[in-house]
Protein backbone atom coordinates (compact mmCIF):
# COMPACT_ATOMS: atom_id res chain seq x y z
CA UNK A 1 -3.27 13.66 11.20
CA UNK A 2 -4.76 12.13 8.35
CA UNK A 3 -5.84 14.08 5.16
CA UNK A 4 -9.73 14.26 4.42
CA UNK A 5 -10.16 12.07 1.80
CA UNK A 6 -14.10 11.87 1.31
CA UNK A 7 -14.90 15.45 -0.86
CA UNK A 8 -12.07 14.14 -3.39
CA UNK A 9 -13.35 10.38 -4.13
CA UNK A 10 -16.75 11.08 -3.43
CA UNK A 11 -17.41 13.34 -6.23
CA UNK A 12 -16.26 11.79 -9.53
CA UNK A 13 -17.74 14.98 -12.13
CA UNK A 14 -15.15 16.93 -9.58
CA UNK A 15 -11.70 14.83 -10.42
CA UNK A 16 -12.58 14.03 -14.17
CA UNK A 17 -12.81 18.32 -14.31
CA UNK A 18 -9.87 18.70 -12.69
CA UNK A 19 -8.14 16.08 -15.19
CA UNK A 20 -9.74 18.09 -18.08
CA UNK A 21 -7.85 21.09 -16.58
CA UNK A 22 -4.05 19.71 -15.51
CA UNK A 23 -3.65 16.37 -17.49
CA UNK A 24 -4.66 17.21 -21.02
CA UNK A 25 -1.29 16.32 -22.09
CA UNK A 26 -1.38 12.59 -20.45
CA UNK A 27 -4.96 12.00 -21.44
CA UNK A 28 -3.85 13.12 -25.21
CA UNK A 29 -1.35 10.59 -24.60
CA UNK A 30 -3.43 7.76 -23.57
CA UNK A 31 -5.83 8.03 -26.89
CA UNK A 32 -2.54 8.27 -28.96
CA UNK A 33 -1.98 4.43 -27.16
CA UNK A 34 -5.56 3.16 -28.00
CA UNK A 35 -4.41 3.72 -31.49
CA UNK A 36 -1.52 0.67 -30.47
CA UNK A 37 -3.71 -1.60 -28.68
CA UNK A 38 -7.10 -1.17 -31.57
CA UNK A 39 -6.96 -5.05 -31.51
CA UNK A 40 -7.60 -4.84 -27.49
CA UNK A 41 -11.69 -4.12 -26.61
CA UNK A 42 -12.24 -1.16 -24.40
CA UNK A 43 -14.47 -1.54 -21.64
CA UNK A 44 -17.64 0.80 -21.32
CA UNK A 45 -15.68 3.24 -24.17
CA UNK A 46 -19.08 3.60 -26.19
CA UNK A 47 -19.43 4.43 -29.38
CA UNK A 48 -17.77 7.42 -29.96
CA UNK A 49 -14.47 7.08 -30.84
CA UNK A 50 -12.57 9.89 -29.94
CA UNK A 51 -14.23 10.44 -26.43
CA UNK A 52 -14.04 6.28 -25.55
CA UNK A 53 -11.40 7.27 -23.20
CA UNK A 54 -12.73 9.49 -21.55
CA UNK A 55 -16.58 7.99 -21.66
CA UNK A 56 -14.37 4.53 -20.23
CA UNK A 57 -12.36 7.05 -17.92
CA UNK A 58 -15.70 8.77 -15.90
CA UNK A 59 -17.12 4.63 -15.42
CA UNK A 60 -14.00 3.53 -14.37
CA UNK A 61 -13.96 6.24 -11.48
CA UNK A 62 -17.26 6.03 -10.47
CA UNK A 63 -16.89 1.84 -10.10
CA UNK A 64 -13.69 0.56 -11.07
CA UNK A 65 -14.40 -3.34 -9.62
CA UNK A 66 -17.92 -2.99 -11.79
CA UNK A 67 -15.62 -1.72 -14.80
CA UNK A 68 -13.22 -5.02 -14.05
CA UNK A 69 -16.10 -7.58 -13.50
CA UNK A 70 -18.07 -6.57 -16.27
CA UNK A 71 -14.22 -6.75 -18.84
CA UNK A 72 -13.70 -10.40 -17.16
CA UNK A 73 -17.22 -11.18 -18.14
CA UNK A 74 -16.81 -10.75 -21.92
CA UNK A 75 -13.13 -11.68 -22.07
CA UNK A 76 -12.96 -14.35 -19.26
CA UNK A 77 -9.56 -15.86 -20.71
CA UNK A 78 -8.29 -12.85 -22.64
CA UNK A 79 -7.18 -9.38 -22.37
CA UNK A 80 -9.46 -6.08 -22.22
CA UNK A 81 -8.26 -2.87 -21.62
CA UNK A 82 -9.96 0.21 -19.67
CA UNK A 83 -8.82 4.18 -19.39
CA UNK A 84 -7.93 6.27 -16.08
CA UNK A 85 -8.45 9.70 -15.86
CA UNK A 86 -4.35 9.87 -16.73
CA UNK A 87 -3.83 6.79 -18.76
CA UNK A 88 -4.88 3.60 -20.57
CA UNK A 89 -3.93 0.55 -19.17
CA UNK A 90 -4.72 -3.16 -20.42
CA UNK A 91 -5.80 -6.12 -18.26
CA UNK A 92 -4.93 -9.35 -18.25
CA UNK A 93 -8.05 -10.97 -17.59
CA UNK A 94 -7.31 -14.76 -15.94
CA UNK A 95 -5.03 -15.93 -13.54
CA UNK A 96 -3.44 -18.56 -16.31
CA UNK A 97 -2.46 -14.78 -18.00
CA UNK A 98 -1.60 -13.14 -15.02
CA UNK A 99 1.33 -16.02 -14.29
CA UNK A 100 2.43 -15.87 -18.10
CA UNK A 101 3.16 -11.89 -18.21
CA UNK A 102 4.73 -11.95 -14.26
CA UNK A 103 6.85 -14.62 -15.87
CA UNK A 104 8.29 -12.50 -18.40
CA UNK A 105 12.04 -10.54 -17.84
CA UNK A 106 12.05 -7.28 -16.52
CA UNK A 107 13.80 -6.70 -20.33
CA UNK A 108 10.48 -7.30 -21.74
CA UNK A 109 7.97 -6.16 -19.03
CA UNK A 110 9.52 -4.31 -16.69
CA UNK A 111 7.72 -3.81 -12.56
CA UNK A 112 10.06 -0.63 -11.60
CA UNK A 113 8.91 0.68 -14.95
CA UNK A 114 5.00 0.51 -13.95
CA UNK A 115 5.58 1.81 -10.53
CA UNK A 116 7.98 4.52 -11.81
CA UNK A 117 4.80 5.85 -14.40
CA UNK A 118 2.83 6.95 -11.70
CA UNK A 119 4.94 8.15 -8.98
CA UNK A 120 7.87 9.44 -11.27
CA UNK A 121 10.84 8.46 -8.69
CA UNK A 122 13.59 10.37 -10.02
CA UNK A 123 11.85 13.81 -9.77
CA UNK A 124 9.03 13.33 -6.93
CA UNK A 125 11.46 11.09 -4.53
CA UNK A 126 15.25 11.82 -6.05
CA UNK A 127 17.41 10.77 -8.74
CA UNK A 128 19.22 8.53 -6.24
CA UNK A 129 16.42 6.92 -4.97
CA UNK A 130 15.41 5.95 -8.88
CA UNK A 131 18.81 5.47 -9.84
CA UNK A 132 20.74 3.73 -7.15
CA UNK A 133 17.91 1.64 -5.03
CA UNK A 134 20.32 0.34 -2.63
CA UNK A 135 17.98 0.25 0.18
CA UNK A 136 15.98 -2.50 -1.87
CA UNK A 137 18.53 -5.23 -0.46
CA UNK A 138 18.58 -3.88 2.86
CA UNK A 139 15.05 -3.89 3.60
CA UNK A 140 14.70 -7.51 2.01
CA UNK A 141 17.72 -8.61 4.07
CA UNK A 142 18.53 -6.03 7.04
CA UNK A 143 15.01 -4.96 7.74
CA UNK A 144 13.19 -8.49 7.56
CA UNK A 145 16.28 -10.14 9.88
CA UNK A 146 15.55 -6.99 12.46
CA UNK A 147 11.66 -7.41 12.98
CA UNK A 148 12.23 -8.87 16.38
CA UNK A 149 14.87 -6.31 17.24
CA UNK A 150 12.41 -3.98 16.53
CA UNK A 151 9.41 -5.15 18.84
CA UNK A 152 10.46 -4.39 22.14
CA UNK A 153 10.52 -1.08 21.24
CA UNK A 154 7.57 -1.14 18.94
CA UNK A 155 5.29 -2.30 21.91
CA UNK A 156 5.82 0.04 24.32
CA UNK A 157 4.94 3.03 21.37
CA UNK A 158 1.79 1.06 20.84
CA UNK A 159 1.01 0.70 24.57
CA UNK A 160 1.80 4.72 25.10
CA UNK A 161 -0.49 5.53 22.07
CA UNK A 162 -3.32 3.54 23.19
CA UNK A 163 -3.46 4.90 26.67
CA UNK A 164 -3.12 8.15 25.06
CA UNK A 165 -5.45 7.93 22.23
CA UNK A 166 -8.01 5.50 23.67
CA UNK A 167 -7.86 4.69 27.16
CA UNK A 168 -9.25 2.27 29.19
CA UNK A 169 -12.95 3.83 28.95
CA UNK A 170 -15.69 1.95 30.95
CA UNK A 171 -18.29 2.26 28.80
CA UNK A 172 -18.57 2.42 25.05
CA UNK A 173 -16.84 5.65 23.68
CA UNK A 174 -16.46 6.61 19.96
CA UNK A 175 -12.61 6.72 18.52
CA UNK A 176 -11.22 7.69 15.58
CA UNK A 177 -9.86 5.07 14.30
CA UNK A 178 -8.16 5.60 11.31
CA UNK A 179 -6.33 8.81 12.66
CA UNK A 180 -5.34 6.86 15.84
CA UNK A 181 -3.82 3.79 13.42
CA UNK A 182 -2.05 5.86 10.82
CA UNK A 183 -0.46 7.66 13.90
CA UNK A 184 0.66 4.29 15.30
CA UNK A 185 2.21 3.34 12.33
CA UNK A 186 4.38 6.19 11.86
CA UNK A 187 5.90 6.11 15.09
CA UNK A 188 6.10 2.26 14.94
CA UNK A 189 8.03 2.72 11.49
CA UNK A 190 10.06 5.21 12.35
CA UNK A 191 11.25 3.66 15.49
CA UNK A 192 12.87 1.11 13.40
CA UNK A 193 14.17 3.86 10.55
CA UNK A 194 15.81 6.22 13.28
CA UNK A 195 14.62 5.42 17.09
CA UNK A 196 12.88 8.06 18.78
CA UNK A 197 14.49 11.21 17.40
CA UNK A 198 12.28 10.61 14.31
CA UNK A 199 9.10 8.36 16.54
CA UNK A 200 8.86 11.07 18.81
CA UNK A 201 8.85 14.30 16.76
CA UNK A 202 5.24 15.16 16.09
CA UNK A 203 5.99 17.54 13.22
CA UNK A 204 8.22 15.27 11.21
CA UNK A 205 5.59 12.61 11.68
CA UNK A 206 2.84 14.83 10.03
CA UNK A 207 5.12 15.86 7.64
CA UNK A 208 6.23 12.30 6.90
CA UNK A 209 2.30 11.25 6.96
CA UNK A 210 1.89 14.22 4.29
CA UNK A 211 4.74 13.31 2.14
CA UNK A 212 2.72 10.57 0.01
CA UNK A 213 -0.02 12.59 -1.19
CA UNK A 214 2.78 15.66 -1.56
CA UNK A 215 4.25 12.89 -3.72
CA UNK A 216 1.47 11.88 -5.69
CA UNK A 217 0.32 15.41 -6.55
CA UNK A 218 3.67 16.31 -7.78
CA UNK A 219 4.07 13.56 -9.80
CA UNK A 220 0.55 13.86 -11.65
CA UNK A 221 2.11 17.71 -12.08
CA UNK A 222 5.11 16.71 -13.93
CA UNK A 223 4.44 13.29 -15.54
CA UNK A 224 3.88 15.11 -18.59
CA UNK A 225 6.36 17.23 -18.94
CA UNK A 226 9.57 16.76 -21.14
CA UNK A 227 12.83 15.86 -18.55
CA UNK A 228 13.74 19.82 -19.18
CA UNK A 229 10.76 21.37 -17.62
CA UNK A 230 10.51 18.97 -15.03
CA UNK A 231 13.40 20.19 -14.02
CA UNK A 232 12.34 23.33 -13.72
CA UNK A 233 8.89 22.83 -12.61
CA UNK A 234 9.97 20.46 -9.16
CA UNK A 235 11.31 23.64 -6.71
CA UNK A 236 7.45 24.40 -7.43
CA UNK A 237 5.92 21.30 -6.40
CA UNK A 238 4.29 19.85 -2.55
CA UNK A 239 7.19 17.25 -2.41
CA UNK A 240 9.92 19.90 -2.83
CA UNK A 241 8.87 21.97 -0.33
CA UNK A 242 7.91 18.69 2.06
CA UNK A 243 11.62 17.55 1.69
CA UNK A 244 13.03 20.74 2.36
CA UNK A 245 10.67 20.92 5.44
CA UNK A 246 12.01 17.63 6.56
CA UNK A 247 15.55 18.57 6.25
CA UNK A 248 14.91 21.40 8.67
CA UNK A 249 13.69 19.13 10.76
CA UNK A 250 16.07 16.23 10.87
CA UNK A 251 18.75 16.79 9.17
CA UNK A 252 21.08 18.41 12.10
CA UNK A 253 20.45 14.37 13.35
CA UNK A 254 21.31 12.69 10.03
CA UNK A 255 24.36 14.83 9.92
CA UNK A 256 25.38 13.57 13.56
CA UNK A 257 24.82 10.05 12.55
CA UNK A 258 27.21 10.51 9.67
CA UNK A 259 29.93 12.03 11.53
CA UNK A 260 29.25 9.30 14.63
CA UNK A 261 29.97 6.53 11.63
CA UNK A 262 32.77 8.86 10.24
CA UNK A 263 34.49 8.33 13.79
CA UNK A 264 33.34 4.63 14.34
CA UNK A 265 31.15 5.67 17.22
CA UNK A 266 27.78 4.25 16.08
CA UNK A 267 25.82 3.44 18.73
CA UNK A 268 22.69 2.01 17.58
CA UNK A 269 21.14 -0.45 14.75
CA UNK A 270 18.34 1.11 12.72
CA UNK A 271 17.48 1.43 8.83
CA UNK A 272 19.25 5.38 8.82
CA UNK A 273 22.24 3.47 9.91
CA UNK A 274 22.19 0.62 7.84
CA UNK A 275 21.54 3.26 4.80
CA UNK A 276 24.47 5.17 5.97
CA UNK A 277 26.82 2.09 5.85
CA UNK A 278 25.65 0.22 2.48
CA UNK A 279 25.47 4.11 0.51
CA UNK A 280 27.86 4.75 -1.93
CA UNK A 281 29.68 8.38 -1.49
CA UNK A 282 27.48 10.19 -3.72
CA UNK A 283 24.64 9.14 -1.17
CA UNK A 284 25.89 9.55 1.90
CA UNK A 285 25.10 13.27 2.40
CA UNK A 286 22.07 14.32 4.78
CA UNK A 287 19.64 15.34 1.41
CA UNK A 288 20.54 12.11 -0.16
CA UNK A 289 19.44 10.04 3.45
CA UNK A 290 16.57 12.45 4.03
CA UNK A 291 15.25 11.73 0.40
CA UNK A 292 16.01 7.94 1.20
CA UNK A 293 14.10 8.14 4.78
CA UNK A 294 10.95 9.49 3.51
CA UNK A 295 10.78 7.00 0.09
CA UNK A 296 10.28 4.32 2.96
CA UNK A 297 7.34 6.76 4.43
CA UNK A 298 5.43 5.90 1.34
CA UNK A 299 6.33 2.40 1.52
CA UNK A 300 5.79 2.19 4.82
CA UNK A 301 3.22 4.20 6.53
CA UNK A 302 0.02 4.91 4.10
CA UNK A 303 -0.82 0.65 2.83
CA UNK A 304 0.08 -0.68 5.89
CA UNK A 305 -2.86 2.09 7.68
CA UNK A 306 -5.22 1.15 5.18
CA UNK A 307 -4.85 -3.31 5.35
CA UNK A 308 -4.97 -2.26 9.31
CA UNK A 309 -8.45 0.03 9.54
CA UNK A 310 -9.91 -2.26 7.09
CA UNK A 311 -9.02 -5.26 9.05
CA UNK A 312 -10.56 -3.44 11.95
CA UNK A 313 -13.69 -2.60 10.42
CA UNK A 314 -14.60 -6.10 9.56
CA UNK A 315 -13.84 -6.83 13.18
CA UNK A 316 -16.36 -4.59 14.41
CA UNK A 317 -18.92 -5.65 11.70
CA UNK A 318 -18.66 -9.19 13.50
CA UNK A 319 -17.50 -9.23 16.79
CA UNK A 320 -19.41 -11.46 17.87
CA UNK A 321 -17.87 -14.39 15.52
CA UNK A 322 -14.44 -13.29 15.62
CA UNK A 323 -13.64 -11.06 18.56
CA UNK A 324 -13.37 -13.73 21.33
CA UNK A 325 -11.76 -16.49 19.46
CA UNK A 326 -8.82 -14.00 17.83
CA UNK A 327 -8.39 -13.40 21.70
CA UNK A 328 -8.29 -16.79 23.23
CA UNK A 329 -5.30 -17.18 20.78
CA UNK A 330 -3.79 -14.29 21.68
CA UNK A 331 -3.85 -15.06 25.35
CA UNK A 332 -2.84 -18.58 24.61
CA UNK A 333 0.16 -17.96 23.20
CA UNK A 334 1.35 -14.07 24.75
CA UNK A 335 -0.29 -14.98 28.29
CA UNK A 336 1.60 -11.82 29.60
CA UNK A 337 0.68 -9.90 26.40
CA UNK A 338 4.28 -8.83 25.11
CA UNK A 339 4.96 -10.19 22.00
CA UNK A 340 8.28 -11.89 20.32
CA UNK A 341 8.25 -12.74 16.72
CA UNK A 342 7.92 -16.32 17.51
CA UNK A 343 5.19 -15.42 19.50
CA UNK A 344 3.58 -13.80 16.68
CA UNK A 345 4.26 -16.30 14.41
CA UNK A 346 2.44 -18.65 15.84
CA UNK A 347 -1.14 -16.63 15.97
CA UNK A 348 -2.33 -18.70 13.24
CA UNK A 349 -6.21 -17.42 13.16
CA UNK A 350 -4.64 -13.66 13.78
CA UNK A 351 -3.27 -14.15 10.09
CA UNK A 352 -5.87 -16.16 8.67
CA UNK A 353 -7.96 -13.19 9.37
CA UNK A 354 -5.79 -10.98 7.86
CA UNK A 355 -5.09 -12.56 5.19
CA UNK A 356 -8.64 -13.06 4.06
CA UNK A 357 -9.48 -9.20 5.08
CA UNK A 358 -6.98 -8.75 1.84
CA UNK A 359 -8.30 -10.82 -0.43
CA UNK A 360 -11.64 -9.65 0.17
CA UNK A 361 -10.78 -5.93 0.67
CA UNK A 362 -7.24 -5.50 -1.34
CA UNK A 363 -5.96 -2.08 -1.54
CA UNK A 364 -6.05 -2.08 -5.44
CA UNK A 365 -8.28 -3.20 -8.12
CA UNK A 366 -5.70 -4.03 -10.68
CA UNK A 367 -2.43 -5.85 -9.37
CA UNK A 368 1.58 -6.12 -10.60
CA UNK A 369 1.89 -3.84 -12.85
CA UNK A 370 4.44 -3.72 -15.95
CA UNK A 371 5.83 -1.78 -18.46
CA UNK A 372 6.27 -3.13 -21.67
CA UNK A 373 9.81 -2.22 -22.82
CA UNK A 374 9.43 -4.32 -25.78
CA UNK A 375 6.23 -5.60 -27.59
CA UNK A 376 5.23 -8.93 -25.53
CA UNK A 377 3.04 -11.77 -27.29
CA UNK A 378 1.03 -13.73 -24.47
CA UNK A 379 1.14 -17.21 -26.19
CA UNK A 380 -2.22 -17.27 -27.71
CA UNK A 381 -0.66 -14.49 -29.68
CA UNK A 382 -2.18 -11.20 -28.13
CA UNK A 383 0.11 -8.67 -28.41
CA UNK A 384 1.28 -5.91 -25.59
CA UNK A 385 2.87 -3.35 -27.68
CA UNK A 386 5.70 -1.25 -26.26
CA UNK A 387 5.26 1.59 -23.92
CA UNK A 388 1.59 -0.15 -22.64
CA UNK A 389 1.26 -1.10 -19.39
CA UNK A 390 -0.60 -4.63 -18.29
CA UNK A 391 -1.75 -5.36 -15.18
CA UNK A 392 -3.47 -8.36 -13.29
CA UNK A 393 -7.50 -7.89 -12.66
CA UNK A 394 -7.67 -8.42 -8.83
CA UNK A 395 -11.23 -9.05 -8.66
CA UNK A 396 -11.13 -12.09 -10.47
CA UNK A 397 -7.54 -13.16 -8.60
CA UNK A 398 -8.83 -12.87 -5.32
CA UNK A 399 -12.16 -14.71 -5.93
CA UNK A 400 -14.29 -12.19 -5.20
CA UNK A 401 -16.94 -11.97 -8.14
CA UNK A 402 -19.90 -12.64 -6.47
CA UNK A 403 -21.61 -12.23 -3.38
CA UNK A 404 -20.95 -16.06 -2.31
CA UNK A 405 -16.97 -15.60 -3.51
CA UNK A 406 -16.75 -12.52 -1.69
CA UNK A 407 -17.99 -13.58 1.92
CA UNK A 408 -15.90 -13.19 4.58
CA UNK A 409 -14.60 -16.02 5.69
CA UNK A 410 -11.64 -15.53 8.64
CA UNK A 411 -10.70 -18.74 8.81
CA UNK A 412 -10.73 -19.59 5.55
CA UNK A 413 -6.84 -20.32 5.82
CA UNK A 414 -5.92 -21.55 9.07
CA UNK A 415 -8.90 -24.87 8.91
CA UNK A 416 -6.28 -25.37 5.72
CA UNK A 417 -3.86 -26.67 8.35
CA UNK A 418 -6.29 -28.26 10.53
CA UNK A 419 -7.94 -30.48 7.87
CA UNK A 420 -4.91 -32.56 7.82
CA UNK A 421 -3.08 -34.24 4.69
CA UNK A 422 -0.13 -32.20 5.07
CA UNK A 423 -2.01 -29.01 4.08
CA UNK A 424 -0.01 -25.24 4.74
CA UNK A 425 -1.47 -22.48 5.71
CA UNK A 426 -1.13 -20.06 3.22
CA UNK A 427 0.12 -17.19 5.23
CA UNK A 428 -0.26 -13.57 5.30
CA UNK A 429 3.04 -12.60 3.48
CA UNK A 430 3.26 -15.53 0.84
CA UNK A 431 2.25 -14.39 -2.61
CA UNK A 432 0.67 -15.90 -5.93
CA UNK A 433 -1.55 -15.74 -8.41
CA UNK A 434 -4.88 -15.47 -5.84
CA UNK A 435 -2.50 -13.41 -2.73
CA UNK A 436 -1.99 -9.86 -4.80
CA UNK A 437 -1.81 -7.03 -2.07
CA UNK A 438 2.06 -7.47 -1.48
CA UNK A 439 2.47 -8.11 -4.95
CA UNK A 440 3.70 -11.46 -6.75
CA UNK A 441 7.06 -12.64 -8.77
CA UNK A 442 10.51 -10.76 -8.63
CA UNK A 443 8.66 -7.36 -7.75
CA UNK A 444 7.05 -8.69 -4.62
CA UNK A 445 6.76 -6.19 -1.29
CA UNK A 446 10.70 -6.59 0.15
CA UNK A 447 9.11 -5.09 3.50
CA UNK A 448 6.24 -7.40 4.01
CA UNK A 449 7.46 -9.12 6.89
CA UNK A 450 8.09 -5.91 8.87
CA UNK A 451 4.24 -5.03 7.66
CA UNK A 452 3.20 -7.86 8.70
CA UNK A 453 4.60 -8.11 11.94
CA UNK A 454 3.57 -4.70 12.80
CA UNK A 455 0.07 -5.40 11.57
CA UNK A 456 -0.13 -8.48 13.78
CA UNK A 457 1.10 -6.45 16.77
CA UNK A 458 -1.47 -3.82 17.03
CA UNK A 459 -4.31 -5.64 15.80
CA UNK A 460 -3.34 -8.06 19.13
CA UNK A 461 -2.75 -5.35 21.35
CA UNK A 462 -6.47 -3.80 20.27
CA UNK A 463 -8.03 -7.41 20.80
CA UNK A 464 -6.53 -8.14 24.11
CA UNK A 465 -7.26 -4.29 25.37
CA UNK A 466 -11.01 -3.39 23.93
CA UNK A 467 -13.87 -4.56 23.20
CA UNK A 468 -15.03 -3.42 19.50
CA UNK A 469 -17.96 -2.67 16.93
CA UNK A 470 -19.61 -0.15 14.73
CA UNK A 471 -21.69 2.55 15.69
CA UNK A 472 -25.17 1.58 15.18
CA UNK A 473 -26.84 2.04 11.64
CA UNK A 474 -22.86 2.84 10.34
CA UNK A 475 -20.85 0.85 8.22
CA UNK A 476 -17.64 1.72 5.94
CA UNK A 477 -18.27 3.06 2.60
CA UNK A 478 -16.29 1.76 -0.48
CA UNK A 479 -13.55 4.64 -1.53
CA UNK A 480 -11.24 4.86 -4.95
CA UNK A 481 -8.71 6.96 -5.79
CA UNK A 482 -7.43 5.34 -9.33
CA UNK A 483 -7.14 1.99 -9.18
CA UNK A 484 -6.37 2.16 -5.14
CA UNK A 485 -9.00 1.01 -3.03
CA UNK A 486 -9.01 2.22 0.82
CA UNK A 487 -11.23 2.55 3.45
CA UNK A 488 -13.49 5.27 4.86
CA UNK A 489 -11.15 8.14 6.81
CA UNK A 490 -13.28 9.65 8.63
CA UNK A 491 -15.95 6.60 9.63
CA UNK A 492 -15.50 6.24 14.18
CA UNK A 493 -16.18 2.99 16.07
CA UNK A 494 -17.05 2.06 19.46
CA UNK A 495 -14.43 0.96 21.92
CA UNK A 496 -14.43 -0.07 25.64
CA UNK A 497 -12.17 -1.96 28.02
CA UNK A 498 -12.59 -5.63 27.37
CA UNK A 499 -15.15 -7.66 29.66
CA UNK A 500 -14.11 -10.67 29.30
């Protein structure tokens, strides 16, 4: 079950009261910065000094891309900076700037530092999971080597949810998308973190579905607060309460799985076991693994929803251009229609498509975040002072200023190939300076290949099964939280069996 996004983002006056009323501390904070960065222009501040933050704040929330644009336009090769409803944060404007900061050593400008801001790891997810991120390596190495392990299983989920969820309906009939996808991803995902104890148990799903906005809440809730009260405040908080509804749930398994490894009876290969073999002895207790299990929720379930509906909205804007070719490939090379990772790897259009569905509808408007742990001089001498953050402006990375830049182009990547001259297809997970949704430089998404592989797995399954558009007179609305960009929730489609 997803949450009911559309009163929150919908209503800007409604979140800038509500930051009035829990953040004044943070936003206090953030015009004690703009005193630091006076030599960086403010976008849409006005003229009123002590309210530019929050005058820059209620813009940015109503229109963040407009805010980003309209910085780019007046500082095309510099840096600008603009103001959140919980923070002040300064953009790099250019791609030539974005490469120079990413370049810098996590000494200087740190990525875990950014990330760690907002979510607040060692009191919303653990002080393991901050301190001791083990299970870093293993998804970059264990996890990435174990996507085709993984798919058999995978497969038949996504065939039992469709037939469930959807059908094989004659005619057209309206779905809801978005709930049946995010509900496809968590089981997918949690096949491969602990098999079908944790796939197949509907209440730890929701729960585990829950957990990131739990998370977020909770962090926005203590972010301010000295180390002492946040102490005190977490047994309070939605993410306390979450875990502890979690452990309830699963921990009498994670305990079993210890004591099989204790007595070298492990029977199966899964992220819970690999955690269980790589954690050091403070972490190998069943609240250490159960805080571990759900940090990958957030990872895991919540982006990879949102890069899937929006890829399947833009499929049912066009069907008609991109529908039937997406599934000659598909049938070309998974004529029975189960899919290995080879198989997947070579649906070349399949990622084209996605790939440009990202860079024309990325999850965030500012990219790559980092902390400045020391002041940082970009080299025409504009200075990041310590404790700022800078981030990359997506907009301008992904090419998508204006109307021509941002046309949707699905093939934009795989005629690369064809054109000849030794061209490569730029690929789904490869990052850079224009690729920003799986991040760029040391920081980049470890999981992406799992993502993307899962991605690529329903999306085929969908094309191969239904036919797909929008409801007449619908489309999907633009929706920001912050700086993260999703899709509409709550908007249905139209889905039949395929005719052809």
């Amino acid at each position: 079950m997803a949450l009911d996004l559309g009163p929150l983002v919908t209503h800007p006056p409604l979140l800038l009261a509500a930051s009035v009323l829990l953040s004044p501390l943070i936003h206090l904070r953030a015009c004690l910065r703009s005193r630091r960065t006076s030599h960086i222009p403010g976008i849409r501040y006005g003229a009123l000094p002590l309210l530019g933050p929050w005058i820059g704040a209620y813009h940015f929330l109503r229109d963040p891309e407009a805010v980003l644009r309209e910085g780019h336009a007046q500082h095309p090769t510099g840096c600008f900076k603009v103001a959140t409803l919980t923070d002040e944060i300064i953009i790099a404007s250019g791609q030539e700037k974005f490469l120079e900061y990413i370049a810098a050593p996590d000494s200087v400008l740190n990525g875990i530092d950014a990330i760690n801001s907002a979510i607040q790891f060692e009191w919303t997810m653990g002080a393991g999971v901050y301190h001791r991120p083990y299970h870093i390596a293993l998804v970059r190495g264990k996890l990435t080597q174990g996507v085709g392990k993984f798919l058999p299983d995978m497969q038949v989920e996504v065939d039992r949810l469709l037939r469930e969820k959807v059908g094989e309906p004659e005619g057209w009939e309206e779905v809801d998308v978005h709930g049946v996808m995010i509900n496809m991803i968590a089981t997918t995902v949690n096949m491969a973190l602990g098999g079908t104890r944790l796939a197949h148990d509907q209440a730890y799903l929701k729960e585990a579905i829950q957990y990131t906005f739990d998370m977020m809440f909770s962090a926005e809730l203590v972010r301010s607060l000295p180390a002492w009260a946040k102490e005190l405040a977490m047994p309070f908080t939605p993410v306390y309460r979450n875990k502890k509804r979690c452990e309830k749930m699963v921990g009498e398994y994670i305990e079993e799985r210890l004591k099989a490894t204790e007595n070298g009876e492990v029977a199966t290969e899964d992220m819970l076991q690999w955690l269980i073999d790589a954690a050091p002895a403070e972490e190998r207790t069943m609240v250490q693994l159960n805080e571990r299990l759900l940090s990958f929720q957030v990872a895991a379930i919540h982006t990879t929803t949102v890069t899937l509906t929006t890829a399947i909205y833009i499929l049912c804007a066009l069907p008609e251009v991109y529908l039937e070719p997406l599934r000659a490939e598909i049938r070309q090379n998974c004529p029975d229609g189960r899919f290995t990772k080879e198989a997947l790897d070579r649906l070349t259009e399949v990622d084209s498509f996605l790939r440009e569905c990202g860079r024309t509808g990325p999850i965030g408007t500012v990219a790559s975040g980092r902390y400045a742990r020391a002041d940082f001089h970009f080299r025409d001498g504009t200075l990041i002072p310590q404790g700022c953050m800078v981030f990359g402006n997506t907009p301008v990375l992904h090419r998508i200023l204006s109307k021509e830049e941002a046309r949707f182009d699905g093939f934009r990547s795989s005629r690369l190939a064809e054109g000849g001259e030794g061209k490569k297809q730029p690929q789904l997970v490869s990052t850079g300076g224009d690729n920003l949704n799986f991040g760029h430089g040391r920081h980049a998404c470890p999981g992406r290949f799992f993502a993307a592989a899962e991605v690529k797995l329903i999306l085929a399954k969908l094309i191969l099964r239904y036919d797909m558009e929008l409801i007449p007179g619908t489309k999907p609305m633009r929706m920001y939280i912050g700086t993260t960009k999703i899709p509409e929730t709550k908007l249905k489609i139209r889905m039949r069996a395929a005719t052809s």
